[in-house]
Protein backbone atom coordinates (compact mmCIF):
# COMPACT_ATOMS: atom_id res chain seq x y z
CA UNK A 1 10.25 -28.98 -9.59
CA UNK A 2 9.91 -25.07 -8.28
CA UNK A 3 8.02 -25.70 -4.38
CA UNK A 4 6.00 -22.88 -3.45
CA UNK A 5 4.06 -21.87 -0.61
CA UNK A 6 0.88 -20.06 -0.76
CA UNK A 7 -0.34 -18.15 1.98
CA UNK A 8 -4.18 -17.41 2.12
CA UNK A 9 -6.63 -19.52 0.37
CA UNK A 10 -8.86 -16.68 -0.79
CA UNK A 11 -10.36 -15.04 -3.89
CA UNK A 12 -6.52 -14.37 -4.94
CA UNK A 13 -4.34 -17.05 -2.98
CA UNK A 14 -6.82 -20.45 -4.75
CA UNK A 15 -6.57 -19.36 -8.18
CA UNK A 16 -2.98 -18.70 -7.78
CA UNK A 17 -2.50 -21.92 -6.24
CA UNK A 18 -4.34 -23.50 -9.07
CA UNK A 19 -2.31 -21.79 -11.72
CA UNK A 20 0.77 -22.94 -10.01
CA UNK A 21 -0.02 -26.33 -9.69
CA UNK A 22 -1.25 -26.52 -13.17
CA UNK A 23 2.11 -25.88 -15.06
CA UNK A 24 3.56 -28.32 -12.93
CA UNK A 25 5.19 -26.95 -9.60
CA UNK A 26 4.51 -28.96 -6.32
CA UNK A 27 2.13 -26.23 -4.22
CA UNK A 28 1.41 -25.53 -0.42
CA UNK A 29 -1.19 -23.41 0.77
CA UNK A 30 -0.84 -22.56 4.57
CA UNK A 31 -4.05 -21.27 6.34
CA UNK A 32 -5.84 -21.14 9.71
CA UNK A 33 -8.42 -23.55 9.15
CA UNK A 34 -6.32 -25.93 6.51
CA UNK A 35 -8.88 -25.40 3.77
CA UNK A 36 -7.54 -26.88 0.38
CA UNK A 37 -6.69 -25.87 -3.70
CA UNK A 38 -7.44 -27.91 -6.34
CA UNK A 39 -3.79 -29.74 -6.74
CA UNK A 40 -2.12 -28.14 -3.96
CA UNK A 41 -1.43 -29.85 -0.16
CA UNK A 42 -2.87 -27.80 2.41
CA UNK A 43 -1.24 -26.74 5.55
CA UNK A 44 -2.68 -25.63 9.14
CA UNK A 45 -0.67 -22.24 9.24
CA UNK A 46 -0.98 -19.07 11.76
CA UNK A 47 0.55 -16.77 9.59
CA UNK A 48 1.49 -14.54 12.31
CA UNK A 49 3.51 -17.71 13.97
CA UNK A 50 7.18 -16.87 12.96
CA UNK A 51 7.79 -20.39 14.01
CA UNK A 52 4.94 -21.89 11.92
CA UNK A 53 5.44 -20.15 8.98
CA UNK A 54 9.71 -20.11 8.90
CA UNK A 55 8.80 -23.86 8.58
CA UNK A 56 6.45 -23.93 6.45
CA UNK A 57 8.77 -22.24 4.21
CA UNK A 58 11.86 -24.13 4.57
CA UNK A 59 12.62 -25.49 0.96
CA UNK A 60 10.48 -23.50 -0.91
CA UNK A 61 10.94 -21.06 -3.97
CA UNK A 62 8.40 -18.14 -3.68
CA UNK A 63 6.11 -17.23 -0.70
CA UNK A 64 3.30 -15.97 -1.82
CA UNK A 65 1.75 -13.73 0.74
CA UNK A 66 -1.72 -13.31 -0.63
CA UNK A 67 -3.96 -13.57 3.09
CA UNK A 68 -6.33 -10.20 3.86
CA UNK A 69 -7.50 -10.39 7.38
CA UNK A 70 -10.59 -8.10 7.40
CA UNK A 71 -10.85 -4.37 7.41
CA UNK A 72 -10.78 -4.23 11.26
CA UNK A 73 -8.54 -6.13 11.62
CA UNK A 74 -5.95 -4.65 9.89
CA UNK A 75 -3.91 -2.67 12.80
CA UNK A 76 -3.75 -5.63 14.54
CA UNK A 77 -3.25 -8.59 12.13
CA UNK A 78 -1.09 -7.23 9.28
CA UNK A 79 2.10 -6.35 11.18
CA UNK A 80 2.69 -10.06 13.12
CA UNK A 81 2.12 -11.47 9.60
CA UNK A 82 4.39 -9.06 7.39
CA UNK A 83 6.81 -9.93 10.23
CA UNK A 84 6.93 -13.68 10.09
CA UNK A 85 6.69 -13.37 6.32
CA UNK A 86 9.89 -11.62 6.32
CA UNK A 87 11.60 -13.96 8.74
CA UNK A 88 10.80 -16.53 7.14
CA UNK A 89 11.68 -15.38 3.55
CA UNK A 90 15.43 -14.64 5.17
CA UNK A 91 15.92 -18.06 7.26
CA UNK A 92 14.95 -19.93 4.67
CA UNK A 93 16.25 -18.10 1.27
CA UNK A 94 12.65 -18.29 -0.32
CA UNK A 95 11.59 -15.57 -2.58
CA UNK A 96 8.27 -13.19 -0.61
CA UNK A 97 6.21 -12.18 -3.28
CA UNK A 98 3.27 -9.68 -1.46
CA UNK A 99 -0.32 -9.46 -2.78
CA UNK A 100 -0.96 -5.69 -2.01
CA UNK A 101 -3.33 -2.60 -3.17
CA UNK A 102 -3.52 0.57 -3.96
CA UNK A 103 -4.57 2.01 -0.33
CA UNK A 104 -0.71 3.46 0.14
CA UNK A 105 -1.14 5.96 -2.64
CA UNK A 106 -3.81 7.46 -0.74
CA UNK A 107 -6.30 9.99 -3.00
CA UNK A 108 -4.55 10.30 -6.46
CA UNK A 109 -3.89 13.13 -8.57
CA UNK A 110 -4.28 11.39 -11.63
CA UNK A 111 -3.24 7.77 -12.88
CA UNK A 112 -1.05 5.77 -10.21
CA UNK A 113 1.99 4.45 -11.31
CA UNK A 114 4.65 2.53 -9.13
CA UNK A 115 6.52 5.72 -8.39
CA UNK A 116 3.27 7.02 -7.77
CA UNK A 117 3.63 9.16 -3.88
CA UNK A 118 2.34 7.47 -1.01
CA UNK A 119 0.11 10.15 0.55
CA UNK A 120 -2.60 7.85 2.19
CA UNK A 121 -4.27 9.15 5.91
CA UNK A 122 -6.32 6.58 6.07
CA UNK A 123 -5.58 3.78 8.61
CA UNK A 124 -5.82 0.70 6.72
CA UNK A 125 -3.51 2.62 3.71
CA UNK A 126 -1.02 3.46 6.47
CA UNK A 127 -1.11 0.06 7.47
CA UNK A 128 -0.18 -1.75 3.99
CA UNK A 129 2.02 1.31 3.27
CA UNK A 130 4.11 0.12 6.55
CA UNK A 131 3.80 -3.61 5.78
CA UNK A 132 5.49 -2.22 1.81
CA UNK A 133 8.36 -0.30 3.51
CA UNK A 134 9.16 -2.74 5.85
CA UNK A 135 9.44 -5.66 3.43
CA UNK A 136 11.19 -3.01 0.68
CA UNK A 137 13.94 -2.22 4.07
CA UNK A 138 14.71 -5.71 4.57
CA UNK A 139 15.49 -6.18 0.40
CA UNK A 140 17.24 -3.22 0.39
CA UNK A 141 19.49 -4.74 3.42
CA UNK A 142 19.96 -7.82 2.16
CA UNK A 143 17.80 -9.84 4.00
CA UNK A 144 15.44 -11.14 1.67
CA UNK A 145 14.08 -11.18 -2.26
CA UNK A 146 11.09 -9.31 -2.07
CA UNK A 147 8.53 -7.70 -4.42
CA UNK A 148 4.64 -6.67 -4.32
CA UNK A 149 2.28 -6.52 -6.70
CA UNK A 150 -0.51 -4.10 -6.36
CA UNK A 151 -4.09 -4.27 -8.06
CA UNK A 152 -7.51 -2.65 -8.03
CA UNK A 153 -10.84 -3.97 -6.72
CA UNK A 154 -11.24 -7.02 -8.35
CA UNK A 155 -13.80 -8.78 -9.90
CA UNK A 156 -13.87 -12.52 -11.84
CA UNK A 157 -15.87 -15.63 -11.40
CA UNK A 158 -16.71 -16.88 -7.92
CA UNK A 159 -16.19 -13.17 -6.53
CA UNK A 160 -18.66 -12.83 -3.87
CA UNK A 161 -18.84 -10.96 -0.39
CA UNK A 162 -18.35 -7.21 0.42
CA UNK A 163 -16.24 -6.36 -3.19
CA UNK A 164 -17.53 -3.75 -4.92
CA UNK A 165 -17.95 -5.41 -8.05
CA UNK A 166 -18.79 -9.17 -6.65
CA UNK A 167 -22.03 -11.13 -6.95
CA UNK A 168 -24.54 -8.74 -5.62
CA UNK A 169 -23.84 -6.05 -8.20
CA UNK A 170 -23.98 -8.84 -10.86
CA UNK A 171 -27.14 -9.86 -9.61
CA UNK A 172 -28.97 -6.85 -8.91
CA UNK A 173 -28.01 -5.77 -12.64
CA UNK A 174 -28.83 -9.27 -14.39
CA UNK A 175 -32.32 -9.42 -12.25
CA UNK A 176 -33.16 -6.06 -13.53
CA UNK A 177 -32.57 -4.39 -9.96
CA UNK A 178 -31.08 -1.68 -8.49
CA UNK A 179 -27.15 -2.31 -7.70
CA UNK A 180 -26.30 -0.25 -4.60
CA UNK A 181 -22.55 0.85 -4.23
CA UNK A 182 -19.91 2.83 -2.15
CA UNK A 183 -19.33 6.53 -3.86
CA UNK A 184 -19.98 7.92 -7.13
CA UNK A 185 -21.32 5.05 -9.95
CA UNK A 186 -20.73 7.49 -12.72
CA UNK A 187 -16.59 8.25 -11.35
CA UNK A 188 -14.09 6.12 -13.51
CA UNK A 189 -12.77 3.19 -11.69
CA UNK A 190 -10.04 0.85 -12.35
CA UNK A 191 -10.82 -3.08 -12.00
CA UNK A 192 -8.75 -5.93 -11.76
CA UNK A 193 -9.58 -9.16 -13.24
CA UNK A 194 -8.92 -12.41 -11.04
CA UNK A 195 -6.81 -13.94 -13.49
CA UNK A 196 -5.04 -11.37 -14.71
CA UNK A 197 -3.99 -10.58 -10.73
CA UNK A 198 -2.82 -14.25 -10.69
CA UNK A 199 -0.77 -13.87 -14.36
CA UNK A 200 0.95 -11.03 -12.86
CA UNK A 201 2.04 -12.32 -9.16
CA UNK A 202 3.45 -15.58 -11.18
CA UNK A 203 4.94 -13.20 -13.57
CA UNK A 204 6.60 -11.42 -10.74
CA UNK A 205 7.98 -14.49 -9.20
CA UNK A 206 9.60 -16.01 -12.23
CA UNK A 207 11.12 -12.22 -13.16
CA UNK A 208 14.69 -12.74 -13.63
CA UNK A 209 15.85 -9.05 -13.51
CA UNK A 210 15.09 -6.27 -10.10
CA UNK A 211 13.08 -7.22 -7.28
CA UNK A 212 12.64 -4.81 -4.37
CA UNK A 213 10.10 -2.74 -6.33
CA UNK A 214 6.22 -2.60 -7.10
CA UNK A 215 4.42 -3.97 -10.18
CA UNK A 216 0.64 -2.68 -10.80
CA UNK A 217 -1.52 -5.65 -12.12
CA UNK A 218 -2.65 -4.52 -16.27
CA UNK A 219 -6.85 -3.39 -15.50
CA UNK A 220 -9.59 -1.70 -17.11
CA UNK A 221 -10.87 1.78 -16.30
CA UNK A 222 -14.49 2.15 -16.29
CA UNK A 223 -17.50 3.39 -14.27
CA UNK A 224 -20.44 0.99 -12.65
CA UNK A 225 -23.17 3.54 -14.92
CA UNK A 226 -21.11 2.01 -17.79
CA UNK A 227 -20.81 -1.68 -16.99
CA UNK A 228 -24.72 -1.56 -16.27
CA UNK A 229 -25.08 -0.77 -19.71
CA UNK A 230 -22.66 -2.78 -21.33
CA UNK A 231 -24.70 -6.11 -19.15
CA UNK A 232 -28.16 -4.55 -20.09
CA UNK A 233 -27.20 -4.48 -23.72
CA UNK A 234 -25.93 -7.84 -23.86
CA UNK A 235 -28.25 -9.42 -21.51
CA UNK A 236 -31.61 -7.29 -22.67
CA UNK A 237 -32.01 -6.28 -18.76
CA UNK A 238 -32.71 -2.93 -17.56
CA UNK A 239 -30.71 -2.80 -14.20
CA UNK A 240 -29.46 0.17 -12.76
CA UNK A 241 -27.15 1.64 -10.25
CA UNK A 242 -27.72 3.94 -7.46
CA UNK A 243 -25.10 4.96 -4.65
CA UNK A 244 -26.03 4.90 -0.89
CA UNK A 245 -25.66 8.21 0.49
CA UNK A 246 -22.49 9.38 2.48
CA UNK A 247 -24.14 10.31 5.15
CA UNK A 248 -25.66 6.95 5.51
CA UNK A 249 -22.49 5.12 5.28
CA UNK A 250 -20.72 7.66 7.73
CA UNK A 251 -23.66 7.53 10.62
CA UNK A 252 -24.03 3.68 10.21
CA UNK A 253 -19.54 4.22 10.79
CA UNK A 254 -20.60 5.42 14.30
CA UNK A 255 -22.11 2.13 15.59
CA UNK A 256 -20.58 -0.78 13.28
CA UNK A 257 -16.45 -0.97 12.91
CA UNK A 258 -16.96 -2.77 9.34
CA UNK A 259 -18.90 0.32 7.99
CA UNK A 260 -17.24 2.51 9.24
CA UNK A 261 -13.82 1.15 7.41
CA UNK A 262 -15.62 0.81 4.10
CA UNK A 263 -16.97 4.49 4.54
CA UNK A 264 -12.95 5.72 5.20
CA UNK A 265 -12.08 3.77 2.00
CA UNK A 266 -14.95 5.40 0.16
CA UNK A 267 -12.97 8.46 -1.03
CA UNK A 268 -11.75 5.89 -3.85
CA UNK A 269 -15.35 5.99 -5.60
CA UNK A 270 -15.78 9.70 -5.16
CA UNK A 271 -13.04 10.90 -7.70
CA UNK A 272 -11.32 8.79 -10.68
CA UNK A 273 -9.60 6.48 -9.34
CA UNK A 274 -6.93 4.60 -11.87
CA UNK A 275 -4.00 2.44 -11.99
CA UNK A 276 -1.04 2.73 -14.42
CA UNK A 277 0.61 -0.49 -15.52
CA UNK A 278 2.78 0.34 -18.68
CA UNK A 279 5.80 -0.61 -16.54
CA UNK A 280 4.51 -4.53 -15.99
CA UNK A 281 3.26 -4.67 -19.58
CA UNK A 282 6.75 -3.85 -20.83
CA UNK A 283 8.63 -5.36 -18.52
CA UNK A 284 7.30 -9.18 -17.26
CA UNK A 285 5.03 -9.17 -20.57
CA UNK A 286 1.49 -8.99 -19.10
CA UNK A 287 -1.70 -8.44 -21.17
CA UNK A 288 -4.94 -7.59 -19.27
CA UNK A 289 -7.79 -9.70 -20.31
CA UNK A 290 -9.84 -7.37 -22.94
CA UNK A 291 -12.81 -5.97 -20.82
CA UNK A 292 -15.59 -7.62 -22.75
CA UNK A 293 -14.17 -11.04 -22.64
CA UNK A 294 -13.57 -10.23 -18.65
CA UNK A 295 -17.12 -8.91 -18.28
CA UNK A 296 -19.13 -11.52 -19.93
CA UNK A 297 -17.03 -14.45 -18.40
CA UNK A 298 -17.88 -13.32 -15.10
CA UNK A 299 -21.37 -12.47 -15.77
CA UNK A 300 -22.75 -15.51 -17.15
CA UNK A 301 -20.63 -17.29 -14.08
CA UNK A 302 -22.78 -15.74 -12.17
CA UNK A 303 -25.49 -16.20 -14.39
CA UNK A 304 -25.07 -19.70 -14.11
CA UNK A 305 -25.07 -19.67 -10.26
CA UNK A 306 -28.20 -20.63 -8.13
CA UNK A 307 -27.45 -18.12 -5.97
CA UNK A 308 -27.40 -15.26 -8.47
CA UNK A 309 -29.30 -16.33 -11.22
């Protein structure tokens, strides 16, 4: 029975746990505060704890490295963490399998594809684009089995919290409201569905042929102005979507760290912004969810929710 450790008990790190457990394999998830998956032992892990987390690995398969400290803490959190991961991945033979973005590519000339350039400016892309290389070095040399899988902004059932396309849009639109976002609402945007994220990191782990490379999760191009529409048509509401001014979100940058991370990020809603997966289709065999099955599963989720209903 495959043993594998999942790090981060989040939007991505429980469902994958789930999924894992549910085909059969004997699951770990290692956190700070021990918080548990359905069918999976939890663990009281510091992630940045070389220590810790080299045994917390020992006898495992796959580490799945799916923790996201928040946006300010990135410079500060993400390096101690990619670091243990990677020691603990080579003392212990297990498989690192990274849960990653698309920050490294920076602003994108057209569709991003896993040999897409990695022109990012912005500090939190620089950061992930480090934690990438560094993990890609260590393959390269030897050291470890590595691979990351990169997605979109998700969205999916139980999404709540600052993503773009969580429960508050959901509600605003299903209430009738006014959805306020980050950037443009009528730019193309690429969105990853929670499952489909979790199809393609197990994918990635069971792939039999070369590691040491990128795959980009299979997701659905489309702007917020749309999606209103396609939930107002099948719902019979009449919400809408309205972005906050740039301006607003840079000046409110100048006295609160969060905003002002979310503002640097922004240029991702300004322009068409859209990820490539042909390569993961063809190669581990991934189908993305079709967008209307996605949308409505996560609406009436939500619509079924006393918090958003």
């Amino acid at each position: 029975m495959p043993q594998q450790l999942v790090v981060g008990v989040g939007m991505v790190g429980r469902p994958l746990a789930e999924r894992l457990a549910a085909r059969g394999d004997q699951v770990t998830v290692g956190t700070r505060s021990g918080a548990a998956a359905p069918g999976a032992e939890p663990l009281v892990l510091n992630a940045s704890d070389t220590q810790a987390f080299a045994r917390a690995a020992t006898g495992m398969s796959t580490i799945f490295l799916c923790t996201n400290p928040r946006y300010t803490d990135w410079t500060t959190q993400w390096p101690p963490v990619i670091d243990a991961a990677i020691a603990a991945a080579s003392v212990t033979g297990a498989r690192l399998v990274v849960m990653g973005n698309l920050y490294p590519y920076g602003s994108p000339s057209g569709p991003m594809t896993e040999h897409s350039p990695e022109t990012t400016t912005e500090t939190k892309g620089l950061v992930r684009k480090e934690a990438w290389h560094r993990v890609r070095d260590s393959h390269a040399l030897g050291e470890i089995t590595a691979v990351e899988v990169r997605a979109s902004d998700y969205f999916g059932p139980g999404v709540t919290g600052t993503a773009h396309l969580g429960d508050r849009f959901f509600a605003a639109i299903l209430k009738s409201e006014t959805a306020r976002v980050v950037g443009r609402p009528g730019r193309v945007h690429s969105w990853s569905y929670l499952p489909d994220i979790v199809t393609t990191l197990v994918a990635a782990a069971d792939y039999p042929g070369e590691w040491g490379r990128l795959w980009h999760v299979p997701s659905t191009a489309v702007t917020r102005d749309d999606i209103a529409s396609q939930l107002n048509r099948r719902y019979g509401t009449r919400g809408t979507v309205a972005a906050y001014p740039q301006w607003l979100l840079r000046s409110l940058g100048l006295v609160n760290p969060m905003m002002h991370e979310i503002w640097a990020s922004s240029y991702q809603f300004l322009m068409p912004y859209i990820i490539d997966s042909a390569e993961t289709e063809r190669e581990l065999g991934v189908v993305r969810t079709p967008w209307a099955d996605a949308l409505v599963t996560t609406a009436d989720s939500y619509r079924a929710s006393p918090h958003t209903a």
